[in-house]
PDB file of N, CA and C in Angstrom:
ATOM      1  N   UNK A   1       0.846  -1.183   0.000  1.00  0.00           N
ATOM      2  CA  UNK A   1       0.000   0.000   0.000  1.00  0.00           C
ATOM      3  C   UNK A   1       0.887   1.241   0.000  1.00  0.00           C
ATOM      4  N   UNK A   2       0.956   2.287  -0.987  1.00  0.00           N
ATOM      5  CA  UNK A   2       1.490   3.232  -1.113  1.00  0.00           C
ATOM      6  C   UNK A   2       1.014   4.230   0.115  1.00  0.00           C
ATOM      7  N   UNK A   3       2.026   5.166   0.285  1.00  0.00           N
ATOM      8  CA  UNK A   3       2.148   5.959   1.457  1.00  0.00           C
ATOM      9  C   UNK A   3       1.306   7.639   0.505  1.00  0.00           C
ATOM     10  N   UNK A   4       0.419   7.870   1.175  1.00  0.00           N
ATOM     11  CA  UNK A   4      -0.696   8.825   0.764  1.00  0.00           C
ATOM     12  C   UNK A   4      -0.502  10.474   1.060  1.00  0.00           C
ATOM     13  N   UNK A   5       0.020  11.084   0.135  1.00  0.00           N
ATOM     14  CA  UNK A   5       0.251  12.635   0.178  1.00  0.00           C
ATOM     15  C   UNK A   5      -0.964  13.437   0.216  1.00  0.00           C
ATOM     16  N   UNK A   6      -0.789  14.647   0.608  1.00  0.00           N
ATOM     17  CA  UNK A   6      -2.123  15.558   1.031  1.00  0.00           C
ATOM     18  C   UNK A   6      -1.620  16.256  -0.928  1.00  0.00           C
ATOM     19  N   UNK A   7      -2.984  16.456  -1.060  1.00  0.00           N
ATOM     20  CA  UNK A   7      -2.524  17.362  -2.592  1.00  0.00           C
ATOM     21  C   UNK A   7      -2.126  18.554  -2.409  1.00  0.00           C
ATOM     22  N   UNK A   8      -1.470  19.166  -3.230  1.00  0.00           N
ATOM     23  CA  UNK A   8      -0.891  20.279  -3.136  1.00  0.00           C
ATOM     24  C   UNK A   8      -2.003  21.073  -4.707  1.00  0.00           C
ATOM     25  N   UNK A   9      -2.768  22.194  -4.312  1.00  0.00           N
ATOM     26  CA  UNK A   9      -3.602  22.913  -5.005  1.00  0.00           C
ATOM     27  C   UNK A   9      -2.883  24.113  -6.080  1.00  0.00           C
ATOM     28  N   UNK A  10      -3.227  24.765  -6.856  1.00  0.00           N
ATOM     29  CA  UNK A  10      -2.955  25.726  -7.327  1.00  0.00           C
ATOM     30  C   UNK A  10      -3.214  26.982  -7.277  1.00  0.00           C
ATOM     31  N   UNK A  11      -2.831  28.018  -6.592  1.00  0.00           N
ATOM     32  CA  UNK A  11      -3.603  29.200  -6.372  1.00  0.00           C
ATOM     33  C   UNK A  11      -3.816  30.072  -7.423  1.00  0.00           C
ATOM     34  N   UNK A  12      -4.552  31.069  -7.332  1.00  0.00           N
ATOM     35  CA  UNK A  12      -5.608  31.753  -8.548  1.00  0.00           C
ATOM     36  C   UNK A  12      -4.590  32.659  -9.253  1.00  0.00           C
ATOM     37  N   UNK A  13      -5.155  33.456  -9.785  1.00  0.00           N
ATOM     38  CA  UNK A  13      -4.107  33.989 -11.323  1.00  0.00           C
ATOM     39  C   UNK A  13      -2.871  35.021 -10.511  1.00  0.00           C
ATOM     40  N   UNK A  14      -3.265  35.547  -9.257  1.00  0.00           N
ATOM     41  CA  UNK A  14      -1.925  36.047  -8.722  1.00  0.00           C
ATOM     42  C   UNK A  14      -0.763  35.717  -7.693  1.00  0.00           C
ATOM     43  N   UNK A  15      -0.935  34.135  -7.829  1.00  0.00           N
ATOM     44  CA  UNK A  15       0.117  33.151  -7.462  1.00  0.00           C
ATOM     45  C   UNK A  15       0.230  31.720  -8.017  1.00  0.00           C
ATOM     46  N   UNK A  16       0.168  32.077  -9.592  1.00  0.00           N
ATOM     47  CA  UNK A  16      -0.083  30.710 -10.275  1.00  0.00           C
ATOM     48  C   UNK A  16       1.243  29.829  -9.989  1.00  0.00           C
ATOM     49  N   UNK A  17       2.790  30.118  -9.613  1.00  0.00           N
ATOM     50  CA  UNK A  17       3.919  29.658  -9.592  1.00  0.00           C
ATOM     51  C   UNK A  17       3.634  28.906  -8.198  1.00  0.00           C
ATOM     52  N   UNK A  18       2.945  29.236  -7.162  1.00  0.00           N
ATOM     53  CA  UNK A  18       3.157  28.602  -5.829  1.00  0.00           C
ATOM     54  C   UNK A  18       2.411  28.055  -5.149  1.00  0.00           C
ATOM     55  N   UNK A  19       2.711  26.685  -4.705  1.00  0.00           N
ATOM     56  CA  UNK A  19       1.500  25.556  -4.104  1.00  0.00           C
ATOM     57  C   UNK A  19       1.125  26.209  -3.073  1.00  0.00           C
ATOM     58  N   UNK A  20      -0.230  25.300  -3.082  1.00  0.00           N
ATOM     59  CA  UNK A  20      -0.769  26.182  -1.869  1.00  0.00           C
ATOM     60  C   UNK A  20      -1.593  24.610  -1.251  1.00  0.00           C
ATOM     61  N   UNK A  21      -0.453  24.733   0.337  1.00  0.00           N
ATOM     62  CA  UNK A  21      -0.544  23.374   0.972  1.00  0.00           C
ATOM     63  C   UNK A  21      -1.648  23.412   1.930  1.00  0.00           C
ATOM     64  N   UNK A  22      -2.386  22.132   1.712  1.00  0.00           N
ATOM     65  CA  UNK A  22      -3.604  21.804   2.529  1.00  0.00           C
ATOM     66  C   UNK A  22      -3.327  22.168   3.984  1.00  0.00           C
ATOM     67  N   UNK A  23      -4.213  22.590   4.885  1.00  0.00           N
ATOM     68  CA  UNK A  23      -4.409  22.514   6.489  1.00  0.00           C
ATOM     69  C   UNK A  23      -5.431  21.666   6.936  1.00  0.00           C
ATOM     70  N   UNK A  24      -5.335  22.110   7.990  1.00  0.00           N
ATOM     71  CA  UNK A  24      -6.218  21.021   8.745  1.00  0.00           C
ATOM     72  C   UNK A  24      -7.936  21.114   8.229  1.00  0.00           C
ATOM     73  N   UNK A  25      -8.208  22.373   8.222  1.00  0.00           N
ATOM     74  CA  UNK A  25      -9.690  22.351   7.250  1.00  0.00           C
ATOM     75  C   UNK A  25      -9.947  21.399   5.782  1.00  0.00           C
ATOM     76  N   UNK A  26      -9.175  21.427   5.551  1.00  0.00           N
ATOM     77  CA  UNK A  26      -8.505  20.013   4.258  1.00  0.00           C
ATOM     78  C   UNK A  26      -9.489  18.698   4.812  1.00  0.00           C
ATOM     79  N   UNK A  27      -8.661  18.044   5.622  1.00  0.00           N
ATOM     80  CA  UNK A  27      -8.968  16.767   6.421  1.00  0.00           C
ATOM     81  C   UNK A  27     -10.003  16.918   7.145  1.00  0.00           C
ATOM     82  N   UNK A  28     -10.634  18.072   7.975  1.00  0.00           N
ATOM     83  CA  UNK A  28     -11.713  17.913   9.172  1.00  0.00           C
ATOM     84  C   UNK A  28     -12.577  17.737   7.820  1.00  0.00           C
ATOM     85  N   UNK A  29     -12.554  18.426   6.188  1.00  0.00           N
ATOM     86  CA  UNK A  29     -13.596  18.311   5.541  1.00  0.00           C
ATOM     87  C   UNK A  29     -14.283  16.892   4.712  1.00  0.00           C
ATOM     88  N   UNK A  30     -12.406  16.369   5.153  1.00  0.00           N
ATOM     89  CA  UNK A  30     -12.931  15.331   4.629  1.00  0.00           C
ATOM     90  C   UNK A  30     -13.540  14.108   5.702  1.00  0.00           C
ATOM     91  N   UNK A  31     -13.399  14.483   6.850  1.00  0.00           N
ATOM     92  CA  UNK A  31     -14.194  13.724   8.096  1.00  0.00           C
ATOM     93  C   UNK A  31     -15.703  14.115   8.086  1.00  0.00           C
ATOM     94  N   UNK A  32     -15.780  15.593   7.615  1.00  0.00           N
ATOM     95  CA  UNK A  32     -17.862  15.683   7.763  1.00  0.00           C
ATOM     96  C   UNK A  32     -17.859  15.577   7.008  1.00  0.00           C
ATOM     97  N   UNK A  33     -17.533  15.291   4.894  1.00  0.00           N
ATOM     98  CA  UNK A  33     -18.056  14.288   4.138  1.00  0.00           C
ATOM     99  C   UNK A  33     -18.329  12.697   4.259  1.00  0.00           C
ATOM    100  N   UNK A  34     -17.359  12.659   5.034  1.00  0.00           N
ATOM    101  CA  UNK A  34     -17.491  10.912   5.661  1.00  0.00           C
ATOM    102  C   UNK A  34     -18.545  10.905   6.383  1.00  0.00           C
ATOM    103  N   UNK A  35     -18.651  11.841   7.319  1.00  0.00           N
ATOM    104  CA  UNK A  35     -20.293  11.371   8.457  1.00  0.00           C
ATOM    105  C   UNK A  35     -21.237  11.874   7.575  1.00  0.00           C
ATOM    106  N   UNK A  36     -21.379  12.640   6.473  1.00  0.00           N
ATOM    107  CA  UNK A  36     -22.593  12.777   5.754  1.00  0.00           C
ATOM    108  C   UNK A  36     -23.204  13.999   6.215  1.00  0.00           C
ATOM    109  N   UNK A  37     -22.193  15.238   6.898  1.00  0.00           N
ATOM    110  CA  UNK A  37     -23.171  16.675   7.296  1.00  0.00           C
ATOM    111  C   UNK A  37     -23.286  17.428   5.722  1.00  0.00           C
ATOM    112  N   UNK A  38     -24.276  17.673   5.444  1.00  0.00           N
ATOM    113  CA  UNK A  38     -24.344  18.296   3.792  1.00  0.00           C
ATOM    114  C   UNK A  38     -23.360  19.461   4.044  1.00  0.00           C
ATOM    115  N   UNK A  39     -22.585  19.854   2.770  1.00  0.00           N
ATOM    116  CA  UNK A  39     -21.927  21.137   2.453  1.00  0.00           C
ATOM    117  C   UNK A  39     -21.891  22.343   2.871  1.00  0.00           C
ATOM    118  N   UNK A  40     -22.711  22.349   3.267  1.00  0.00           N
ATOM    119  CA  UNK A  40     -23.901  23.948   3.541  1.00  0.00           C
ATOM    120  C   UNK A  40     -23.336  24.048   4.414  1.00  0.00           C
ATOM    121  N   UNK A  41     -23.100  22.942   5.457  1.00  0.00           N
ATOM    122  CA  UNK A  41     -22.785  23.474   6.948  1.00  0.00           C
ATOM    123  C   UNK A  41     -21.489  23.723   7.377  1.00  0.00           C
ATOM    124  N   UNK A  42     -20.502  23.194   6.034  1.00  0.00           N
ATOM    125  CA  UNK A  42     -19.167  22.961   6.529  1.00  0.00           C
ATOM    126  C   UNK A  42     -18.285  24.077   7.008  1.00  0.00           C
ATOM    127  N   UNK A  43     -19.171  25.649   6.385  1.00  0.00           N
ATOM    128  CA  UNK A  43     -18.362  26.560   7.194  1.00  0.00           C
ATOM    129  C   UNK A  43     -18.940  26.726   8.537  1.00  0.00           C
ATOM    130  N   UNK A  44     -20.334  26.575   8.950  1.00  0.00           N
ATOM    131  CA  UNK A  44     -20.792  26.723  10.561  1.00  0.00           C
ATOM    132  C   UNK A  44     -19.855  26.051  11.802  1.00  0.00           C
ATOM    133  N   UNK A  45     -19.674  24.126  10.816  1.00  0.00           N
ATOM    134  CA  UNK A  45     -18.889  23.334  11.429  1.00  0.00           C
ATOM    135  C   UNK A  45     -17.570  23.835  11.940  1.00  0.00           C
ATOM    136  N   UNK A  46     -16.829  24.466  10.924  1.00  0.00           N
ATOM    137  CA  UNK A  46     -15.301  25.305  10.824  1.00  0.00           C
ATOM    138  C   UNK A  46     -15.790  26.276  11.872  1.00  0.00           C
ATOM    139  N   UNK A  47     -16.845  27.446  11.946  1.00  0.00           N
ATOM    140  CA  UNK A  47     -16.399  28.522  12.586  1.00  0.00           C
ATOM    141  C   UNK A  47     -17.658  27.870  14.262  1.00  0.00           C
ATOM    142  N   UNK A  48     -17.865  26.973  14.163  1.00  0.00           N
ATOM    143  CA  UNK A  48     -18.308  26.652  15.663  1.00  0.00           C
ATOM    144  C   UNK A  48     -16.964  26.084  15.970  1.00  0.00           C
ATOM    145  N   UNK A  49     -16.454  25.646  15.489  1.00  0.00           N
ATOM    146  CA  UNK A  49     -14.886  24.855  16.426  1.00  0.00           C
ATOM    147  C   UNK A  49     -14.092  25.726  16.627  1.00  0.00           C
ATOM    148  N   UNK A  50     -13.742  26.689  16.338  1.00  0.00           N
ATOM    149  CA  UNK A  50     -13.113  27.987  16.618  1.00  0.00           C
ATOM    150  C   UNK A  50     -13.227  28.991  17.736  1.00  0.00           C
ATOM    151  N   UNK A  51     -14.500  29.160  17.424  1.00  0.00           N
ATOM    152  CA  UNK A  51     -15.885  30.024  18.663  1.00  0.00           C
ATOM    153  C   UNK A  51     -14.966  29.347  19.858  1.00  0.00           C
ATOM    154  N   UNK A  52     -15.375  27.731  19.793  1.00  0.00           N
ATOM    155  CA  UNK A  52     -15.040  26.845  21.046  1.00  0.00           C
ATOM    156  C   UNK A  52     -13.878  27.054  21.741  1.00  0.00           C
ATOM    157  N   UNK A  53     -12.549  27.128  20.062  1.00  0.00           N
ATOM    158  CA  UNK A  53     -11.324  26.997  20.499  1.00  0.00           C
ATOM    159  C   UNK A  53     -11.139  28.188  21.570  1.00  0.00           C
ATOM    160  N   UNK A  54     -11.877  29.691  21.331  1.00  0.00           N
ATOM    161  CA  UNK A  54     -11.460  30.964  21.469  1.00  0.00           C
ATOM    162  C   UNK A  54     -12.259  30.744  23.283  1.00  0.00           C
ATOM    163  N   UNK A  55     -13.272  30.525  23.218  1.00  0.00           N
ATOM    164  CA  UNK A  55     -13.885  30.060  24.600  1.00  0.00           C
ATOM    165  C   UNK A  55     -12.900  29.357  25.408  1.00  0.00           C
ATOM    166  N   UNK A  56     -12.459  28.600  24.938  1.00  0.00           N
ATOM    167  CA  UNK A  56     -11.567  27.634  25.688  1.00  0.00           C
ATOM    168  C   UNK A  56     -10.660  28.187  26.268  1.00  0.00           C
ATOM    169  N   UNK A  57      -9.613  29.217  25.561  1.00  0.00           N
ATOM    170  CA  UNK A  57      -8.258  30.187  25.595  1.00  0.00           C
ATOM    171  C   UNK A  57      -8.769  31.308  26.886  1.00  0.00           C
ATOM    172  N   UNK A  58     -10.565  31.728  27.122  1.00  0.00           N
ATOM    173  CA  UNK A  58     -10.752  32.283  27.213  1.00  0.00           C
ATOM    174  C   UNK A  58     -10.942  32.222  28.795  1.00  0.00           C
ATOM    175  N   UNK A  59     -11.412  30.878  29.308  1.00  0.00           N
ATOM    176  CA  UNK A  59     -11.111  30.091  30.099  1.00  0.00           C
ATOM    177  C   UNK A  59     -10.276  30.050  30.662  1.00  0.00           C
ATOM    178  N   UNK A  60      -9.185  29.855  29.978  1.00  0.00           N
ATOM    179  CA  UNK A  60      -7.974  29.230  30.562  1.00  0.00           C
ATOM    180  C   UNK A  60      -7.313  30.691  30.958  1.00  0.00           C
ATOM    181  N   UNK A  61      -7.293  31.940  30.413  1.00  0.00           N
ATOM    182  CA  UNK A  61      -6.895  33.054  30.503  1.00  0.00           C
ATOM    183  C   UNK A  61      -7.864  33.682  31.905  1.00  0.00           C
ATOM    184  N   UNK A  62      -8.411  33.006  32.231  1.00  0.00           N
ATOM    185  CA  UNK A  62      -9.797  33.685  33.069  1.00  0.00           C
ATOM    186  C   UNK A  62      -9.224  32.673  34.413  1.00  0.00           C
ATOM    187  N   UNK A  63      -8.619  31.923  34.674  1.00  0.00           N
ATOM    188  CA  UNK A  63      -7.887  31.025  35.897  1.00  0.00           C
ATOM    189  C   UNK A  63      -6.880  31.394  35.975  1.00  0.00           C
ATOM    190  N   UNK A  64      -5.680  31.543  35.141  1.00  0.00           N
ATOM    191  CA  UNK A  64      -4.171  31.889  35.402  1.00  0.00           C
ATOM    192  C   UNK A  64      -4.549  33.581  35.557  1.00  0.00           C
ATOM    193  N   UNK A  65      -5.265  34.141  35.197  1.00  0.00           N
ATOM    194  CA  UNK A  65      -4.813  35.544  35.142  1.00  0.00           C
ATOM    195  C   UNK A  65      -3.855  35.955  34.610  1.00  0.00           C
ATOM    196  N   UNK A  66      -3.464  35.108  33.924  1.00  0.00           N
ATOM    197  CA  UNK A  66      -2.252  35.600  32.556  1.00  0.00           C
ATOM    198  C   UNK A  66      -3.282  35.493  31.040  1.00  0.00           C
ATOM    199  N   UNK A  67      -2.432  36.438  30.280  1.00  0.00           N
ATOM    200  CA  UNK A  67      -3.073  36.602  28.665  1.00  0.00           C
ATOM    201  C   UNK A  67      -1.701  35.567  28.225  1.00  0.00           C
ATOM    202  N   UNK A  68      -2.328  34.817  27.224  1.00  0.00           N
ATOM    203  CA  UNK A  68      -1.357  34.108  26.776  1.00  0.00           C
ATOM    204  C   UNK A  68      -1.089  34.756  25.505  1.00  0.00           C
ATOM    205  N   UNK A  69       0.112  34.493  25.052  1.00  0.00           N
ATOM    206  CA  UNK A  69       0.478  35.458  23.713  1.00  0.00           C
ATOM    207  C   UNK A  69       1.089  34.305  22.893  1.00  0.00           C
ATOM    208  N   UNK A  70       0.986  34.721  21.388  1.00  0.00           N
ATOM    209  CA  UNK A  70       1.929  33.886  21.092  1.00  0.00           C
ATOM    210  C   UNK A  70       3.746  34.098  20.830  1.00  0.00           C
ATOM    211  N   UNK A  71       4.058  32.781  20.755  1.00  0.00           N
ATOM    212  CA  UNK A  71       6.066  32.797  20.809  1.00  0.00           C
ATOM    213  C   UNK A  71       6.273  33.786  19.611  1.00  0.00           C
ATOM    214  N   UNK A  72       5.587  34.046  18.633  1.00  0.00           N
ATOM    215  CA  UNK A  72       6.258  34.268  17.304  1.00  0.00           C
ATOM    216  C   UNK A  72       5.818  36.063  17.186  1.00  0.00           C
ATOM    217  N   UNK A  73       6.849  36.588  16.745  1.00  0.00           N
ATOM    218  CA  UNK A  73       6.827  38.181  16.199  1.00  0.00           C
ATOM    219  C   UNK A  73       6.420  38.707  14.967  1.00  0.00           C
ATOM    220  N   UNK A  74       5.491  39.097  14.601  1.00  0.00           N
ATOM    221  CA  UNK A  74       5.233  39.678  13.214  1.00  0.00           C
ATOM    222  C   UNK A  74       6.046  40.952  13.211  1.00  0.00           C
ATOM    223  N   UNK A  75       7.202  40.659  11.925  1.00  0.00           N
ATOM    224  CA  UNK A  75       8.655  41.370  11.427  1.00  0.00           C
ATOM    225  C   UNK A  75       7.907  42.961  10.535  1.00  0.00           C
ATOM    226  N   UNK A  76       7.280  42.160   9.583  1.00  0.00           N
ATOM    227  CA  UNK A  76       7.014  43.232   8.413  1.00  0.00           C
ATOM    228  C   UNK A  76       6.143  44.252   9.063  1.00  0.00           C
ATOM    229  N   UNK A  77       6.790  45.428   7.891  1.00  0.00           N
ATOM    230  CA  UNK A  77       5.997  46.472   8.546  1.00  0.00           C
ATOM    231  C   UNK A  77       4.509  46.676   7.833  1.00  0.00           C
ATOM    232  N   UNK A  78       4.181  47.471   9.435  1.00  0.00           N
ATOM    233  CA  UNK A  78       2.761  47.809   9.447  1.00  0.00           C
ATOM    234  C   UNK A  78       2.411  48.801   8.485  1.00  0.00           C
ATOM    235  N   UNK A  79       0.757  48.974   7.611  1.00  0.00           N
ATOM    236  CA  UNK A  79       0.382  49.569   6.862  1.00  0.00           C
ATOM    237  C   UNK A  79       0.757  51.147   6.808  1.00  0.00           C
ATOM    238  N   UNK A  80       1.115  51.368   8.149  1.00  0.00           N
ATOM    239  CA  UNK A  80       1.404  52.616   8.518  1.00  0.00           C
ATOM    240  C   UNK A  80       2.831  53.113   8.063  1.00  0.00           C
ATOM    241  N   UNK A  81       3.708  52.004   8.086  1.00  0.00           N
ATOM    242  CA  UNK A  81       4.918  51.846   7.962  1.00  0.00           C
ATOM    243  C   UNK A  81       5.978  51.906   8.609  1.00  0.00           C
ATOM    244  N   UNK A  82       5.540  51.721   9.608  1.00  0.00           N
ATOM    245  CA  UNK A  82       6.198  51.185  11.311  1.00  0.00           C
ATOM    246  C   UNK A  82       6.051  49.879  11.560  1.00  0.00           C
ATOM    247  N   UNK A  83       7.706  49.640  12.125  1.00  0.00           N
ATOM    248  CA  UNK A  83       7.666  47.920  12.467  1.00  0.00           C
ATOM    249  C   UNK A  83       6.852  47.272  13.660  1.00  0.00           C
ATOM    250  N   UNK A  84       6.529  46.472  13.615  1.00  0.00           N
ATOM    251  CA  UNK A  84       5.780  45.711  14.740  1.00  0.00           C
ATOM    252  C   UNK A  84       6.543  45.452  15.513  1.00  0.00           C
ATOM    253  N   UNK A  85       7.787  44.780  15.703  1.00  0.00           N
ATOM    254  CA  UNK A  85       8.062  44.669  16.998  1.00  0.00           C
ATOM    255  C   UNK A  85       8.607  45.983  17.278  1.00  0.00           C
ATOM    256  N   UNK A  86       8.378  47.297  16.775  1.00  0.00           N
ATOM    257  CA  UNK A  86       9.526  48.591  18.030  1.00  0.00           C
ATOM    258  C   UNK A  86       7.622  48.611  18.605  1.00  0.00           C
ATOM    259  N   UNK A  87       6.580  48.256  18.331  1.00  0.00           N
ATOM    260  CA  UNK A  87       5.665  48.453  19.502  1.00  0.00           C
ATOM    261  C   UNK A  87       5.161  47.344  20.146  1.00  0.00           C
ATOM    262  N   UNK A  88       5.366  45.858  19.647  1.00  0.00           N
ATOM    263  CA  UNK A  88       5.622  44.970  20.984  1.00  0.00           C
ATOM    264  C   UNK A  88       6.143  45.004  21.545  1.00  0.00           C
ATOM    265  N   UNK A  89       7.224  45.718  21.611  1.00  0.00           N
ATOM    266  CA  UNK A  89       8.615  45.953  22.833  1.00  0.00           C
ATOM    267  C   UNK A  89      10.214  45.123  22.615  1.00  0.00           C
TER     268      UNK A  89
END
């Protein structure tokens, strides 16, 4: 049995040179075609698990009394044209 790659898609006319690799919405879609939830719902499905995820964070931020942030810095500059990290610190 051959070992099974996620496809790699083509993006629209202003990134025809560069794949554009599946995420996890890829696979959860192909789990509610398997249980049979019609189409229609698959973005409710996507943005109720999210809602949840953000509840959850929200939770957990609501016991520690810490905001959790994430590890990673957004470099490029802002629309304004000021860098992001001289105002994350």
């Amino acid at each position: 049995m051959g070992r099974y790659r996620a496809p790699h898609w083509r993006r629209g006319p202003g990134y025809p040179d560069r794949p554009l690799d599946t995420n996890v919405e890829f696979y959860t879609a192909l789990a509610l075609e398997a249980v049979g939830l019609p189409r229609e719902l698959f973005t409710l499905a996507f943005a109720m698990g999210r809602v949840l995820g953000w509840t959850a964070h929200i939770f957990e931020q609501e016991q520690s009394g810490r905001l959790i942030r994430p590890a990673s810095r957004y470099t490029r500059p802002l629309p304004d044209g000021r860098m992001a990290t001289a105002i994350a610190g």
